[in-house]
Protein backbone atom coordinates (compact mmCIF):
# COMPACT_ATOMS: atom_id res chain seq x y z
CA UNK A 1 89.36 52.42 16.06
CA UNK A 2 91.15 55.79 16.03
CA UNK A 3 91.85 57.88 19.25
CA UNK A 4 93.13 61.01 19.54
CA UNK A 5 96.82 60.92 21.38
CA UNK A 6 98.41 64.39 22.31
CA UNK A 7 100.55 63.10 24.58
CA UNK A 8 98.61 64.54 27.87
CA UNK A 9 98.16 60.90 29.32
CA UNK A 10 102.14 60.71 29.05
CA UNK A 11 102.54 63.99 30.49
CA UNK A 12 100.46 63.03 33.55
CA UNK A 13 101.98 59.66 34.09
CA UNK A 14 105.43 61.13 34.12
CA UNK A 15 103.83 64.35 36.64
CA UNK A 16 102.97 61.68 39.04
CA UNK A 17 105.92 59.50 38.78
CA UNK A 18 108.11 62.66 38.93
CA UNK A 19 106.20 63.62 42.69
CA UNK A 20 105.99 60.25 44.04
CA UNK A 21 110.09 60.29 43.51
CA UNK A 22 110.12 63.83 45.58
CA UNK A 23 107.70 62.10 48.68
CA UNK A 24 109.83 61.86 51.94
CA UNK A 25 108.00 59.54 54.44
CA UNK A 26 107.73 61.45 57.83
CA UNK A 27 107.51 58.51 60.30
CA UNK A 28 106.78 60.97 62.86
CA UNK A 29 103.74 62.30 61.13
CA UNK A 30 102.64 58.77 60.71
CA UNK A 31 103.02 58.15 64.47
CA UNK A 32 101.06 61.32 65.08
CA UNK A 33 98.08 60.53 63.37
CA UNK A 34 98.03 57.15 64.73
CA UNK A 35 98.75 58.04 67.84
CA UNK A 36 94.78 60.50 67.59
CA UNK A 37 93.13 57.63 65.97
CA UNK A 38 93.09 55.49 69.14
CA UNK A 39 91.92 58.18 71.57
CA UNK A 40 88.63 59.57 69.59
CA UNK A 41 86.20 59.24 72.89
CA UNK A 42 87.64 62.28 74.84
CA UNK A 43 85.49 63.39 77.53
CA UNK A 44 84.26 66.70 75.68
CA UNK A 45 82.74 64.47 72.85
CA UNK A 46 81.30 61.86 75.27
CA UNK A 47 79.69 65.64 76.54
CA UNK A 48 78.43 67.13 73.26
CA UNK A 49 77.30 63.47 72.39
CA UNK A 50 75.15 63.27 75.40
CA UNK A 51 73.62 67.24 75.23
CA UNK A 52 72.71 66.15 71.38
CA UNK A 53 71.26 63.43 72.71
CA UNK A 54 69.37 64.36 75.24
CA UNK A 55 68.84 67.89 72.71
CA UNK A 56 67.00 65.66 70.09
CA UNK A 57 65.01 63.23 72.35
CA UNK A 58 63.23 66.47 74.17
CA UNK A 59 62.85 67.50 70.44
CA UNK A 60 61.48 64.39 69.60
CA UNK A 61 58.72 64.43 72.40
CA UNK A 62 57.23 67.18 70.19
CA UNK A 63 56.94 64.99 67.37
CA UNK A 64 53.45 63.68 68.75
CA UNK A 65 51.74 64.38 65.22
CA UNK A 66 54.44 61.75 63.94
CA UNK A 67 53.05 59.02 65.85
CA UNK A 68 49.79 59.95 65.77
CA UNK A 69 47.64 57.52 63.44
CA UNK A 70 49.78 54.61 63.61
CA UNK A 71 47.96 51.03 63.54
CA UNK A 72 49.44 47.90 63.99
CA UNK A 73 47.92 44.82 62.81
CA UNK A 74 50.30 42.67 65.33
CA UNK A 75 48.69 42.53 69.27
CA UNK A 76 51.05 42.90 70.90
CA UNK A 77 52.82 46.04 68.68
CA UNK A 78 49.70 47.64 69.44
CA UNK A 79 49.82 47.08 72.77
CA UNK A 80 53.51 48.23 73.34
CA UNK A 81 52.64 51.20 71.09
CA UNK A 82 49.49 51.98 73.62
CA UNK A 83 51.74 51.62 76.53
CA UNK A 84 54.93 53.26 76.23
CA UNK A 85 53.31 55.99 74.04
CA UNK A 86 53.92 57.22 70.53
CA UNK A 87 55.68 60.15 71.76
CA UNK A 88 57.89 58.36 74.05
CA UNK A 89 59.16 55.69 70.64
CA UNK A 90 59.76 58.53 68.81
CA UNK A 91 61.83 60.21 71.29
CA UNK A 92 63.46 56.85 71.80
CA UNK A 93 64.35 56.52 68.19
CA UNK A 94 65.94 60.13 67.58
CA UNK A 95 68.06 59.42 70.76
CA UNK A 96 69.20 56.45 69.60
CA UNK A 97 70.01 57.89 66.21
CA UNK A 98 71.71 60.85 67.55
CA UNK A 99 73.85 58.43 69.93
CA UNK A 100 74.72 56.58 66.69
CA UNK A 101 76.03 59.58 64.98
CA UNK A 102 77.81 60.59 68.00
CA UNK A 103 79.71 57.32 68.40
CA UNK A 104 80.05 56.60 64.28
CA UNK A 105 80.99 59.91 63.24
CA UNK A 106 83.76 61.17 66.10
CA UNK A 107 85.69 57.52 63.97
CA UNK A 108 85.98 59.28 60.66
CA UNK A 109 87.94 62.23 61.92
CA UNK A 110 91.90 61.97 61.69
């Protein structure tokens, strides 16, 4: 089996191997990006997490077409679904899906 060798993959290697020799570890850096990791629920995120909630479950309550022509064969589904409302699950699921991004996503940040 032939392959064609210019030399590029050594090139690369030795590229790499020449920056990773030139990396200085900053322990302060490190410390200051730990340091953020811990403290990701600040008060203006528990804020914009609550307006977005409360944003999509008023959204959500105009979603009634959604809901609409939903049938359970389960009793007692049907009955829940008859007495809370279809509106009022749907509402209830967006909010709880927008609260999920809002405590999820905030995490990911550094």
């Amino acid at each position: 089996m032939m392959t064609y060798d210019d030399g590029f993959d050594a090139r690369l290697s030795a590229a790499f191997e020449k920056a990773d020799a030139e990396i200085t570890p900053d322990i302060r850096f490190t410390q200051r990006i730990e340091s953020r990791l811990g403290s990701v629920m600040n008060p203006r995120t528990m804020v914009l997490g609550g307006a977005g909630a409360s944003g999509s479950a008023l959204a959500a309550t105009q979603l009634e077409n959604l809901a609409d022509g939903v049938v359970f064969n389960n009793p007692i589904l049907t009955q829940v679904f008859d007495m809370i409302g279809g509106q009022s699950i749907v509402a209830i699921v967006f909010a709880l899906m927008a609260a999920t991004f809002v405590y999820i996503l905030p995490g990911r940040r550094a």
